[in-house]
Protein backbone atom coordinates (compact mmCIF):
# COMPACT_ATOMS: atom_id res chain seq x y z
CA UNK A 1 -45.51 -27.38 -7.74
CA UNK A 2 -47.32 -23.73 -7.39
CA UNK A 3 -45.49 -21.36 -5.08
CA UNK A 4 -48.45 -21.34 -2.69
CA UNK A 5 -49.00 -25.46 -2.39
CA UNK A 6 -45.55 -25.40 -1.71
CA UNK A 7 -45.54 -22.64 0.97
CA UNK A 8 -48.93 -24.12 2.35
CA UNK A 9 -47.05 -27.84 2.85
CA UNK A 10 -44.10 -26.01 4.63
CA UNK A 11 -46.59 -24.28 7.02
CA UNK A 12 -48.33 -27.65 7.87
CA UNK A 13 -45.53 -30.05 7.80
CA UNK A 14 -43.73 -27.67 10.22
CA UNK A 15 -45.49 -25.27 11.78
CA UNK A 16 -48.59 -28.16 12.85
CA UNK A 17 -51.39 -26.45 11.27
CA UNK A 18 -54.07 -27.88 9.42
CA UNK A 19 -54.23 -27.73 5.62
CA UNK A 20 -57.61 -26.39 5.49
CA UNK A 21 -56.30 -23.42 7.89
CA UNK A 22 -54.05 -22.04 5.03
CA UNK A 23 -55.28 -19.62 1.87
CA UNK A 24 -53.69 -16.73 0.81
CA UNK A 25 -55.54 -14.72 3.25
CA UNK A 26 -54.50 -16.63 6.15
CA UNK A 27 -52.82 -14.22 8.53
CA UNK A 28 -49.34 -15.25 10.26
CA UNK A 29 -49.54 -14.36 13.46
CA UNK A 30 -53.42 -13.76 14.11
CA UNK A 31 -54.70 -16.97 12.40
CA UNK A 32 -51.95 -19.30 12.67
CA UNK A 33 -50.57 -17.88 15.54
CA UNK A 34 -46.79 -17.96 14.69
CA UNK A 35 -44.97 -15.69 16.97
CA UNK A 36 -41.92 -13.85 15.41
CA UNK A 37 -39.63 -17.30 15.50
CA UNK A 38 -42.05 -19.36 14.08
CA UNK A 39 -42.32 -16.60 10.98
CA UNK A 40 -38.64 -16.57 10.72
CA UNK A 41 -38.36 -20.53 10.54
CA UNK A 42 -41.16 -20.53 7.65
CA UNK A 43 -38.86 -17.82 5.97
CA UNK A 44 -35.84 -19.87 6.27
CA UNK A 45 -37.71 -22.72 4.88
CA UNK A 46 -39.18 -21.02 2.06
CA UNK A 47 -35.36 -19.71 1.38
CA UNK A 48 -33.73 -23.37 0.79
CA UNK A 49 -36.79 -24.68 -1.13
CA UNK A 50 -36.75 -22.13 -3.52
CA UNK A 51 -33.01 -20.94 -3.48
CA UNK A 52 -34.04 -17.33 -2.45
CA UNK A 53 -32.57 -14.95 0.39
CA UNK A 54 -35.14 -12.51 1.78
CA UNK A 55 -33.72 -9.30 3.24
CA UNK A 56 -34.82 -8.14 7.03
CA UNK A 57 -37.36 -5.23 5.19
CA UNK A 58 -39.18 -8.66 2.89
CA UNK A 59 -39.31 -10.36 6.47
CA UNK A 60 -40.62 -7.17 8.58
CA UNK A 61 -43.36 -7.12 5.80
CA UNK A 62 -44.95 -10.52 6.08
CA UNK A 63 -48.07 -10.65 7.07
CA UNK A 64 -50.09 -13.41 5.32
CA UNK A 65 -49.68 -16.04 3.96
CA UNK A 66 -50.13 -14.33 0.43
CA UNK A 67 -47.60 -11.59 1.04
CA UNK A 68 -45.01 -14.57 1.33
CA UNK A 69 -45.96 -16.25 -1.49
CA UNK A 70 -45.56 -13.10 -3.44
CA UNK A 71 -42.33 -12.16 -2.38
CA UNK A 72 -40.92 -15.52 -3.06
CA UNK A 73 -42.45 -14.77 -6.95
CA UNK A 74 -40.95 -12.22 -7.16
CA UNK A 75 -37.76 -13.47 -6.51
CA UNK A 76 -38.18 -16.79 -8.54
CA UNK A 77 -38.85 -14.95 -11.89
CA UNK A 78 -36.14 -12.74 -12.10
């Protein structure tokens, strides 16, 4: 599955969002309205389903949707 379908189920399987609500684009906080726990549970989701670790500087720098699906990218092809 595509690192973005993936990270879009997460978001609406636990965060109660619709699926139409999520692109790339989609902010966090403004459109989704996840306050800073909420971002940090999608995080630690994202961490076990791909077998990642983001640092506290990856996290701070999260701001869409498309900004975590590149980090986690990043961190799958090395």
């Amino acid at each position: 599955m595509e690192i973005f379908e993936k990270v879009k189920e997460i978001l609406v399987d636990k965060m109660y969002c619709e699926s139409d609500e999520v692109t790339e684009n989609t902010e966090l906080a403004r459109d989704l309205q996840l306050d800073s726990l909420d971002k940090l549970d999608t995080v630690i989701e994202c961490e076990h389903e791909f077998g990642i670790y983001f640092d506290d500087n990856e996290v701070e720098s999260i701001s869409s949707v498309g900004d975590l699906c590149r980090i986690i990218e990043s961190k799958t092809n090395k």
